[in-house]
N, C-alpha and C. Protein backbone atom coordinates (compact mmCIF):
# COMPACT_ATOMS: atom_id res chain seq x y z
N UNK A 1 52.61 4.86 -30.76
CA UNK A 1 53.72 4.24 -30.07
C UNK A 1 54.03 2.91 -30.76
N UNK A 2 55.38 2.87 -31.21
CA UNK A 2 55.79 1.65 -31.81
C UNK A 2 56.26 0.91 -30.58
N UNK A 3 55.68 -0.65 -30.76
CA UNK A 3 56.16 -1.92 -29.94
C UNK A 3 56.38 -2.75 -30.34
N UNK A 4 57.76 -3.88 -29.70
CA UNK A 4 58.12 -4.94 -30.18
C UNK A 4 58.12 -5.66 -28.86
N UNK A 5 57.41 -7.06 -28.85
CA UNK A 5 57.35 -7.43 -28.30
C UNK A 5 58.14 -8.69 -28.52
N UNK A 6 59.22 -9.36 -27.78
CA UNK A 6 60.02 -10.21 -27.68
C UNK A 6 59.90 -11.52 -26.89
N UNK A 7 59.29 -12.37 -27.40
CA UNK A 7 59.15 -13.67 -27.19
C UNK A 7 57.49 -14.31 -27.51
N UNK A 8 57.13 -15.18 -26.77
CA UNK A 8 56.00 -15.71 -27.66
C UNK A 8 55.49 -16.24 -25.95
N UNK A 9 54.50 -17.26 -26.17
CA UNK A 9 53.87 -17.66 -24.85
C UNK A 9 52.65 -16.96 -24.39
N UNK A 10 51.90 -16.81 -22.97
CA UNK A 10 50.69 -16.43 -22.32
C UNK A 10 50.61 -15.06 -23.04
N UNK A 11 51.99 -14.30 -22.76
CA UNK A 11 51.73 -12.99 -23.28
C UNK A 11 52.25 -11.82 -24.50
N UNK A 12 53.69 -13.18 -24.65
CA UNK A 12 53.91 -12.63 -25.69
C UNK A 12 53.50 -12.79 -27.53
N UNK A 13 52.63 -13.89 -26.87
CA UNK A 13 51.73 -14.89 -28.26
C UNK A 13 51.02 -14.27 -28.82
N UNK A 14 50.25 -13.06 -27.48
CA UNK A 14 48.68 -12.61 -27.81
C UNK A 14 48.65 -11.68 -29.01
N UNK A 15 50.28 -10.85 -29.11
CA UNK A 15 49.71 -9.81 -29.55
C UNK A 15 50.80 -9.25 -30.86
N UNK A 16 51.53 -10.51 -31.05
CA UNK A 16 53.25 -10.15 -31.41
C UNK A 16 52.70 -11.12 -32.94
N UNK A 17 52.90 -10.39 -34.29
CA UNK A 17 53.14 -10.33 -35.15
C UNK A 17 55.26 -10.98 -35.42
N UNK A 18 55.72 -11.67 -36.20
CA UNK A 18 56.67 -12.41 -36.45
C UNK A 18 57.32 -11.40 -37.10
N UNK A 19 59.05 -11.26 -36.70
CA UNK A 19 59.59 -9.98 -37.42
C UNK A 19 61.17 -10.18 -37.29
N UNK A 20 61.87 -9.78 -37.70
CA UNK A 20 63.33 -10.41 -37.34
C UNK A 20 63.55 -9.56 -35.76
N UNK A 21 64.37 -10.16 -34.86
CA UNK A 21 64.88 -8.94 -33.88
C UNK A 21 64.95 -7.69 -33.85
N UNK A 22 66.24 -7.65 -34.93
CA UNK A 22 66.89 -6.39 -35.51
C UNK A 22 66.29 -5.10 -35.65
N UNK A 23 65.32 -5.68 -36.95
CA UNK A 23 63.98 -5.18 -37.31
C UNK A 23 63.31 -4.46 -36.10
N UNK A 24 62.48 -5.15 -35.42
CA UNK A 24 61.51 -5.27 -34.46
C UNK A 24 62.32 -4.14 -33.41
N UNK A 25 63.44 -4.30 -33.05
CA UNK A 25 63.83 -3.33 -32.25
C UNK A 25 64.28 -2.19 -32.80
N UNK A 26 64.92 -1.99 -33.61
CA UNK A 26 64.98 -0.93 -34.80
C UNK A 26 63.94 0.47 -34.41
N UNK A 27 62.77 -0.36 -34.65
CA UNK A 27 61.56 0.14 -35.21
C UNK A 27 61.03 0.83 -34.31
N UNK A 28 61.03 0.23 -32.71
CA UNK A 28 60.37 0.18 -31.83
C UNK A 28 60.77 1.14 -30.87
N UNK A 29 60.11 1.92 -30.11
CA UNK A 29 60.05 3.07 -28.97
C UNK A 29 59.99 2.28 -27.87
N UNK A 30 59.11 1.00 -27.63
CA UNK A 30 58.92 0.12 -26.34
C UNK A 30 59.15 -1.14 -26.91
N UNK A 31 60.16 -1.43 -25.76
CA UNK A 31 60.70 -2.95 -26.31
C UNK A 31 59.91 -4.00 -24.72
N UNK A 32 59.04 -4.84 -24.87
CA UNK A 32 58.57 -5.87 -24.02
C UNK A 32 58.68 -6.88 -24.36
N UNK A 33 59.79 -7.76 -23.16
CA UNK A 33 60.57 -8.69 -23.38
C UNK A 33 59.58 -9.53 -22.30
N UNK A 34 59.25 -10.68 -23.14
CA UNK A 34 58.46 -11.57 -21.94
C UNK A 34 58.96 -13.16 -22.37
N UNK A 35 60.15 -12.73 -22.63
CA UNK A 35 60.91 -13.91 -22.43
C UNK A 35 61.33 -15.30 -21.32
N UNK A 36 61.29 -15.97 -21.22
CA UNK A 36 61.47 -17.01 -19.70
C UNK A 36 62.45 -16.24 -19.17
N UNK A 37 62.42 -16.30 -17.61
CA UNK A 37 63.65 -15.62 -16.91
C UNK A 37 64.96 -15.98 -17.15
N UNK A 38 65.21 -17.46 -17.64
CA UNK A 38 66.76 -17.63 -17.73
C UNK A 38 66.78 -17.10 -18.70
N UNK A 39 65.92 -16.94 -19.88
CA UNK A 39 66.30 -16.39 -21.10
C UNK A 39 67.27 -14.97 -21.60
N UNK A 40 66.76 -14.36 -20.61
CA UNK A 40 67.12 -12.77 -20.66
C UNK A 40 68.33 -12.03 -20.57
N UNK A 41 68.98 -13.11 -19.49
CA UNK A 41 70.84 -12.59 -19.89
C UNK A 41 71.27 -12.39 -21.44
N UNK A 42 70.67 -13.74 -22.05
CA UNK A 42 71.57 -14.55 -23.15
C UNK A 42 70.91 -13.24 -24.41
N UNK A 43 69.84 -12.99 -24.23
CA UNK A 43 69.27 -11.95 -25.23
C UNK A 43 69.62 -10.39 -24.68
N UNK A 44 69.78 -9.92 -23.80
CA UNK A 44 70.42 -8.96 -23.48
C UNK A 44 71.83 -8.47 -23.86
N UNK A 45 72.46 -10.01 -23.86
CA UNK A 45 74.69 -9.51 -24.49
C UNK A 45 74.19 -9.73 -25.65
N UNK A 46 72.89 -10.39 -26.56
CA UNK A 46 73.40 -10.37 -27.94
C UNK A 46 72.79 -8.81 -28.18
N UNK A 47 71.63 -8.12 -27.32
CA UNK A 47 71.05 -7.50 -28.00
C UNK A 47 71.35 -5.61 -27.26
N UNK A 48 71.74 -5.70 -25.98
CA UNK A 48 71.70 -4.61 -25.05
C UNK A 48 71.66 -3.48 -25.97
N UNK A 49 73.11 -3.12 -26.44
CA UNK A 49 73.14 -1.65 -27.03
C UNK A 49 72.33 -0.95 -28.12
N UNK A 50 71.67 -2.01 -28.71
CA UNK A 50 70.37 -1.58 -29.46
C UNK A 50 69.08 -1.63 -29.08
N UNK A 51 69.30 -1.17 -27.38
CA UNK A 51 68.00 -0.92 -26.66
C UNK A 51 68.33 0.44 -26.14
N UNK A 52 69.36 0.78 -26.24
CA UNK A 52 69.71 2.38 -25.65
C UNK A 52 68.51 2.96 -26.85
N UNK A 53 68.45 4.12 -25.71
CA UNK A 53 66.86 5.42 -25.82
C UNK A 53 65.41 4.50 -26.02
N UNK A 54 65.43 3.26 -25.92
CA UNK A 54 64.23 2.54 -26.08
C UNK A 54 63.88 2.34 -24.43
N UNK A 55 62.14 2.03 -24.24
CA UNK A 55 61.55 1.88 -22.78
C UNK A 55 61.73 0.10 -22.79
N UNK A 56 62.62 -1.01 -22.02
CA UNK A 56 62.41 -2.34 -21.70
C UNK A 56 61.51 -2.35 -20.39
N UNK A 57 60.54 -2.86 -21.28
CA UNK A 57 59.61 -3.25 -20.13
C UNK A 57 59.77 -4.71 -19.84
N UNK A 58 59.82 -5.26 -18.71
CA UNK A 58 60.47 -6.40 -18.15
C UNK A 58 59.04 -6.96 -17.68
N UNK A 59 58.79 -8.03 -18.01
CA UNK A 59 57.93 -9.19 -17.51
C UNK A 59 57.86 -10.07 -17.11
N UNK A 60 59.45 -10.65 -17.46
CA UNK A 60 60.24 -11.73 -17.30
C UNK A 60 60.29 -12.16 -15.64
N UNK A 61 59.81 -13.17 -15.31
CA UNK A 61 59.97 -13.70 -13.51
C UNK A 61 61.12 -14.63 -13.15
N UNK A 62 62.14 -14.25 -13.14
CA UNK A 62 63.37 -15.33 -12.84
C UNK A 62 63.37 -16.23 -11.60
N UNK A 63 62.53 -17.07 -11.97
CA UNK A 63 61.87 -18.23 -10.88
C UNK A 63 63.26 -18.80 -10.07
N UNK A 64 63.16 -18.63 -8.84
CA UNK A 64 64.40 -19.30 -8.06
C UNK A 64 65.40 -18.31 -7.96
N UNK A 65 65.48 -17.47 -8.67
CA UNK A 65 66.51 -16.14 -8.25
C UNK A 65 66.15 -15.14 -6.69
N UNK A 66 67.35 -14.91 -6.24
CA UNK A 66 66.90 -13.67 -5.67
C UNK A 66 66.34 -12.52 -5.40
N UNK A 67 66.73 -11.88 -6.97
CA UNK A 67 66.14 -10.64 -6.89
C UNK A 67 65.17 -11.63 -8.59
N UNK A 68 63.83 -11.59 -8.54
CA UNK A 68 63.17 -11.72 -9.87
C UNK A 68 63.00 -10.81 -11.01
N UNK A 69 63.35 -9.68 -10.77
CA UNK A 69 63.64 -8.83 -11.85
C UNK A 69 64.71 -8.69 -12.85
N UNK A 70 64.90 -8.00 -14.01
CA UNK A 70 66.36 -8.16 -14.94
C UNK A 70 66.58 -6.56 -15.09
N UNK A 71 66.13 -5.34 -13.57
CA UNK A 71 66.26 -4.28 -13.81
C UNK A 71 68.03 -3.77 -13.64
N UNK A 72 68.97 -5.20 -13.13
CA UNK A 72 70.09 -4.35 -13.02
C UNK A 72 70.88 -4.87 -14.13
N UNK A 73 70.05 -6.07 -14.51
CA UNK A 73 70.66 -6.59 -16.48
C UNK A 73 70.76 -5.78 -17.06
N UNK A 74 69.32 -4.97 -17.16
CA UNK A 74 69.17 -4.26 -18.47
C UNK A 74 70.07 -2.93 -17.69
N UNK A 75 70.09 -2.65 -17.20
CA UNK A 75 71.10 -1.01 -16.97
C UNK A 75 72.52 -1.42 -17.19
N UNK A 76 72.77 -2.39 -16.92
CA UNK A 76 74.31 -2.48 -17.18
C UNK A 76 74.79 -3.25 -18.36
N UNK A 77 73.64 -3.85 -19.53
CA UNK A 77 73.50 -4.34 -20.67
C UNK A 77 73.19 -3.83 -21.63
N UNK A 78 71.93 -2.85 -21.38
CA UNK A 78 71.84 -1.89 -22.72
C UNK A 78 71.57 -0.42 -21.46
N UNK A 79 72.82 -0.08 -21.57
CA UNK A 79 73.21 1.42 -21.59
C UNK A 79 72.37 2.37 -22.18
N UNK A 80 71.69 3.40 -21.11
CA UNK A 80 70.48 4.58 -22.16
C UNK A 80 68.95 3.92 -22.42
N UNK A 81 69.08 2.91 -21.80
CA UNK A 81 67.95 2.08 -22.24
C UNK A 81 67.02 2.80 -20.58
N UNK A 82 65.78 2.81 -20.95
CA UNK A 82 64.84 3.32 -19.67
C UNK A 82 64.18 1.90 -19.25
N UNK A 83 63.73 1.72 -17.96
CA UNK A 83 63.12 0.58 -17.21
C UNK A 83 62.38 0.25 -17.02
N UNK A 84 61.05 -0.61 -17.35
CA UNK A 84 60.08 -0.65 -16.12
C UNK A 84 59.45 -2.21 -16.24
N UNK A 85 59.17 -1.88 -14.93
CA UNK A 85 58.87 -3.66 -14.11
C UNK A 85 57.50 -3.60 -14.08
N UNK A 86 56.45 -4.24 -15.32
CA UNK A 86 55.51 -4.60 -15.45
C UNK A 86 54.29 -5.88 -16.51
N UNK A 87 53.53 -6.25 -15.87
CA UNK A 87 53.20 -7.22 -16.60
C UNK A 87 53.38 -8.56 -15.92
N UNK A 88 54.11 -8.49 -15.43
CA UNK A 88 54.40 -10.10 -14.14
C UNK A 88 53.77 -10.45 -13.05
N UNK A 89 52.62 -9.50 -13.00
CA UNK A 89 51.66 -9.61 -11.17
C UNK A 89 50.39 -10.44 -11.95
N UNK A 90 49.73 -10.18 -13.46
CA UNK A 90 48.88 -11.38 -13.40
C UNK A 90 48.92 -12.75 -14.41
N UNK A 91 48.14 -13.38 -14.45
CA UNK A 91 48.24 -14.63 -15.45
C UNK A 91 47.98 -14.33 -17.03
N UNK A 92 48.41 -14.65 -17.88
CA UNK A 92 48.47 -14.09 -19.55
C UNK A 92 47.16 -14.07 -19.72
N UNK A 93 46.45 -15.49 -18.87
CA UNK A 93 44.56 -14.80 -19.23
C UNK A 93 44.14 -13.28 -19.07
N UNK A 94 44.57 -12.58 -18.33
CA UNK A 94 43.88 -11.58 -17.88
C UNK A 94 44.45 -10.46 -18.86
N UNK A 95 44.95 -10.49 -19.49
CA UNK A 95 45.47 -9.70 -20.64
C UNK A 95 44.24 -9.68 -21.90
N UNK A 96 44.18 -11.25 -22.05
CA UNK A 96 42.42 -11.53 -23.13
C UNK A 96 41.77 -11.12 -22.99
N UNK A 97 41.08 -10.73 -21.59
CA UNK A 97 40.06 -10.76 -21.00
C UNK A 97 39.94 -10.03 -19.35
N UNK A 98 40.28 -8.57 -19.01
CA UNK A 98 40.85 -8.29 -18.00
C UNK A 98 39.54 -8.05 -16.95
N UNK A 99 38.32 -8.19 -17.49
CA UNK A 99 37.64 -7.98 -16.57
C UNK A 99 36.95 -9.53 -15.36
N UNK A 100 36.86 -8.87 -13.90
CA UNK A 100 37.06 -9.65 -13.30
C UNK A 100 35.58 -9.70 -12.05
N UNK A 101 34.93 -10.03 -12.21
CA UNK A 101 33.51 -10.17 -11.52
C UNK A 101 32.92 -8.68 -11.72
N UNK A 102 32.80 -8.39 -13.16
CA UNK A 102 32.49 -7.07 -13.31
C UNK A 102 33.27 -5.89 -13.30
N UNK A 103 34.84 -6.02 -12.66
CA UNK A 103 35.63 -5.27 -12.65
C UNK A 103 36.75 -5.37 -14.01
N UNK A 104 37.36 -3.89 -13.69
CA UNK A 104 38.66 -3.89 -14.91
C UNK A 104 39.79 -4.40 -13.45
N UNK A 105 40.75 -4.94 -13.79
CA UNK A 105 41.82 -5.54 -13.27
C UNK A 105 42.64 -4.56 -13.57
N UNK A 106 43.19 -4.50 -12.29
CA UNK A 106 44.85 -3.58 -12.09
C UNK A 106 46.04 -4.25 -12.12
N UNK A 107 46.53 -3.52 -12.94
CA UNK A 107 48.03 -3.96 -13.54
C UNK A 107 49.16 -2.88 -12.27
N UNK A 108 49.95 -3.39 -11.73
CA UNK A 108 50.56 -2.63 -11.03
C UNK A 108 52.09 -2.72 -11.48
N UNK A 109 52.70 -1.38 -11.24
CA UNK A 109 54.18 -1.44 -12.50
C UNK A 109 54.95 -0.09 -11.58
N UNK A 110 56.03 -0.42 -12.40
CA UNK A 110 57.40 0.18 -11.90
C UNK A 110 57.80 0.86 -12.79
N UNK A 111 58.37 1.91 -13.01
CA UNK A 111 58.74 2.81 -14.22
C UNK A 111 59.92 4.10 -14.20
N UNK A 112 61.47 4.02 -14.72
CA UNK A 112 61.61 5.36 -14.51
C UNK A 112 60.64 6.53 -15.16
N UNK A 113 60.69 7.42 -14.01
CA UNK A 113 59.80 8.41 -14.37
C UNK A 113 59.51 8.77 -16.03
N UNK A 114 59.93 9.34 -16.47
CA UNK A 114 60.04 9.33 -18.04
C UNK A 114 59.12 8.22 -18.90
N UNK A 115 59.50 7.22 -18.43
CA UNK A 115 58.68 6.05 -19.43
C UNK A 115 57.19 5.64 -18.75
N UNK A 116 57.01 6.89 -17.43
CA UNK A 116 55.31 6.29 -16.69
C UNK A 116 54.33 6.06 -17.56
N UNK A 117 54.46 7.47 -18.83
CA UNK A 117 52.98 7.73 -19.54
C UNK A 117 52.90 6.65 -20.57
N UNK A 118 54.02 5.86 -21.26
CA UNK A 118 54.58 5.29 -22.52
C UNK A 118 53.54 3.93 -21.07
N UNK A 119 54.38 3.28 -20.33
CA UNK A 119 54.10 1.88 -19.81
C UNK A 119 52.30 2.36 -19.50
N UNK A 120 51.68 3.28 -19.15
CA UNK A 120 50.31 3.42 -18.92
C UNK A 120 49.35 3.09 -19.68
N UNK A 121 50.18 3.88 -20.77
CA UNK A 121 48.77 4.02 -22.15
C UNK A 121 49.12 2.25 -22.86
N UNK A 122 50.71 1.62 -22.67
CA UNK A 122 50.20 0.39 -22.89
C UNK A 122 49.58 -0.51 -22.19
N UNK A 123 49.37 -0.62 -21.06
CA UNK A 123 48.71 -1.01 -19.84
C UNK A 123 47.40 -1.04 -20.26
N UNK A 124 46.92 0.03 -20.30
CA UNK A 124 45.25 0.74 -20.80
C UNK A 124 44.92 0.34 -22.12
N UNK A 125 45.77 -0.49 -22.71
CA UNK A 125 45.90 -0.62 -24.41
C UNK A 125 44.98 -2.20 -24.41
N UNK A 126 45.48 -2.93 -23.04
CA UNK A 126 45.07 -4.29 -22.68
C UNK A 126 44.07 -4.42 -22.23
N UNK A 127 43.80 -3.18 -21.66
CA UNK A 127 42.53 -2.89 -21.05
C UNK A 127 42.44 -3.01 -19.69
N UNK A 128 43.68 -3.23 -19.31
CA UNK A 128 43.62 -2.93 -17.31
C UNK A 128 44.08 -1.57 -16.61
N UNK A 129 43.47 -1.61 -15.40
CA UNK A 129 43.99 -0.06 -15.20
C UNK A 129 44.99 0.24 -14.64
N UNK A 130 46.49 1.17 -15.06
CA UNK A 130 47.64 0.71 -14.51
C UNK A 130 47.74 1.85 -13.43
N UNK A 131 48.44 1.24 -12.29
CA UNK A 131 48.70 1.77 -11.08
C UNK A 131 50.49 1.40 -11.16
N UNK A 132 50.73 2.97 -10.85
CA UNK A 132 52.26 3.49 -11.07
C UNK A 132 52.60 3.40 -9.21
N UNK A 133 53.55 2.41 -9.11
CA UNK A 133 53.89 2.37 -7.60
C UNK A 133 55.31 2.90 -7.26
N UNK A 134 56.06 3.73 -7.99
CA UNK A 134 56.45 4.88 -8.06
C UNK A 134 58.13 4.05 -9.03
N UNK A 135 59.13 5.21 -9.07
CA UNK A 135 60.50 4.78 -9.70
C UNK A 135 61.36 4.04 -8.68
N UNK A 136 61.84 3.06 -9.58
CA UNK A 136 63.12 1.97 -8.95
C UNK A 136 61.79 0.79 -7.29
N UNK A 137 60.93 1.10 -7.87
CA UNK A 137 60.03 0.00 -6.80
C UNK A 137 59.77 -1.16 -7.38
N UNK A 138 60.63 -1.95 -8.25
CA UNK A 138 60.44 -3.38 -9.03
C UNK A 138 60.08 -4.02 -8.02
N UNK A 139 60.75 -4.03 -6.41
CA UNK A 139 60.46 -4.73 -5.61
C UNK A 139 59.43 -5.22 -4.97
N UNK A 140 58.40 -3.72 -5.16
CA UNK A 140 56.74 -4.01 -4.50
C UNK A 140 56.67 -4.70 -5.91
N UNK A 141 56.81 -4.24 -6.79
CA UNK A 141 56.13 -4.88 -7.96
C UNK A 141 56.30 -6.39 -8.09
N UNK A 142 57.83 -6.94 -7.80
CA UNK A 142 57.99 -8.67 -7.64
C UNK A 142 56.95 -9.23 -6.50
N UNK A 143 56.93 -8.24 -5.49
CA UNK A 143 56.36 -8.57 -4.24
C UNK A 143 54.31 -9.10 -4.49
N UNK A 144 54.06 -8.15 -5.30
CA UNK A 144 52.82 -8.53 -6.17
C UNK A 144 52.89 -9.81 -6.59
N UNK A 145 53.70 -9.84 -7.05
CA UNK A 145 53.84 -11.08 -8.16
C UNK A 145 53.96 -12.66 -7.20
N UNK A 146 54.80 -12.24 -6.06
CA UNK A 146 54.71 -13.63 -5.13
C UNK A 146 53.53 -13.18 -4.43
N UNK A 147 52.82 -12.22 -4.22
CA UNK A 147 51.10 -12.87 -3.82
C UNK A 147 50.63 -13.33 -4.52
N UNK A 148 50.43 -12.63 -6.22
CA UNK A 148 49.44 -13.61 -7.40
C UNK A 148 50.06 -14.90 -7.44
N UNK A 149 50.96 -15.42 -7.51
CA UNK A 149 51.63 -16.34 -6.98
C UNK A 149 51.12 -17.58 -6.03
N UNK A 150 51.24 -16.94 -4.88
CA UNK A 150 50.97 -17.82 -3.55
C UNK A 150 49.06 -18.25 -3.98
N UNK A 151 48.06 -16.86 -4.15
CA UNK A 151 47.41 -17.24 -4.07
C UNK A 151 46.67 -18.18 -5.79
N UNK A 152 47.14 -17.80 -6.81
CA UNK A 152 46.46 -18.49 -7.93
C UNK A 152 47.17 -20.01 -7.66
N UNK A 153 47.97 -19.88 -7.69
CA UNK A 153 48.65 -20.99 -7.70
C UNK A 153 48.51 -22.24 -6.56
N UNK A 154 49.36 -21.73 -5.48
CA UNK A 154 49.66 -22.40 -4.12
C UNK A 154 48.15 -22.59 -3.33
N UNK A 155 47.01 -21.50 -3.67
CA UNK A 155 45.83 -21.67 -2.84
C UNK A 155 45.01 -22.23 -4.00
N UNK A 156 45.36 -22.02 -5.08
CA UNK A 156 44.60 -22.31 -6.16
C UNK A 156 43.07 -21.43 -6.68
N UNK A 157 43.42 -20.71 -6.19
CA UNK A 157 42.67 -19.71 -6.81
C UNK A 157 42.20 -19.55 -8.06
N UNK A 158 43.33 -19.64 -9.02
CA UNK A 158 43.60 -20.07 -10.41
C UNK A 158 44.10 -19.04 -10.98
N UNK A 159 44.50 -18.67 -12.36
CA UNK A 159 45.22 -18.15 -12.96
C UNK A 159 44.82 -16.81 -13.26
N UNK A 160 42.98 -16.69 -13.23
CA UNK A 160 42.49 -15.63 -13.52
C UNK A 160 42.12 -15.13 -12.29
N UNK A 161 43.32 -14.98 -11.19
CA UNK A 161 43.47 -14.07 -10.10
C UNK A 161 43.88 -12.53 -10.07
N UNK A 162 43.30 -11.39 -9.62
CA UNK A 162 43.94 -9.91 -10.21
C UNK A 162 43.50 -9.54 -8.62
N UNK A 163 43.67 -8.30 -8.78
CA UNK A 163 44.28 -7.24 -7.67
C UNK A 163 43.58 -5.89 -8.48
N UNK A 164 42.74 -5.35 -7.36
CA UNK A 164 41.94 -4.36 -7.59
C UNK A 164 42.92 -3.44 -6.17
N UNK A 165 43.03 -1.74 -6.36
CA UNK A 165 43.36 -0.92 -5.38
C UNK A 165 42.36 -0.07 -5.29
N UNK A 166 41.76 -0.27 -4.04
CA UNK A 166 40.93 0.42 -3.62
C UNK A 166 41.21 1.90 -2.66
N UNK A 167 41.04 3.26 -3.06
CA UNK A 167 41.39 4.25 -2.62
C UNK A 167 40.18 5.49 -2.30
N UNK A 168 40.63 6.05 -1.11
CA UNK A 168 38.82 6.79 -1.18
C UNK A 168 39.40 8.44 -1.26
């Protein structure tokens, strides 16, 4: 699976080799944009239609917005392009280093159907275990994201806060 990962920072620093755009998306089957949230309009009109048949995986948290996702950007920006809302529920530490008092850390994500197995095996690539909370559910998935949120942050928990699902 070819990936381009688009931007730099907690998570896009870790793992992203320097490449022109063009290039990088060209190339790429999964495009993960972990760009700042205001960022994403402005790279979407330059870039949308050369994300059609590619998977945008969205990471991006549009702090102070309504809806925190860019799942109705990208459908109405790059046309043919597939969706999924993951990567934004923990702190870029836990990507280094996903294990968490002995545990693997769960990554929880959103996916049209089609792109589940593509966002999994990169999920599993980081080494957390991804839990598929079904198609067009960005919303539980933001909803994650304001608990890791409330509690790393606001309770102070700290950054290397994760979310284990426990099922019997």
């Amino acid at each position: 699976m070819r990936i381009a990962v688009i931007g730099t920072g907690f998570i896009g620093g870790t793992a992203a080799r320097v490449d022109t755009l063009e290039r990088a998306i060209a190339d790429a089957e999964v495009v993960v944009v972990t760009l700042p949230g205001q960022a994403v309009d402005a790279y979407l009109d330059a870039n949308g239609p050369a994300l059609a048949g590619r998977i945008v995986v969205d990471v991006a948290n549009r702090m102070g917005q309504a809806v925190p996702n860019s799942a109705e950007q990208v459908r109405a920006k790059a046309p043919g392009a597939r969706y999924a809302r993951a990567f934004n529920t923990l702190g870029g530490e836990m990507f280094e280093d996903p294990i968490v008092g002995g545990e693997r850390a769960d990554l929880f994500f959103s996916s049209d159907e089609d792109a589940r197995a593509a966002v999994e095996r990169l999920v599993e690539a980081v080494g957390l275990r991804p839990v598929y909370v079904g198609e067009d559910q960005h919303d539980v998935v933001d909803g994650i994201f304001k608990l890791y949120f409330a509690l790393a942050i606001g309770q102070k928990h700290g950054r290397r806060t994760a979310f284990k699902l426990l099922t019997d």
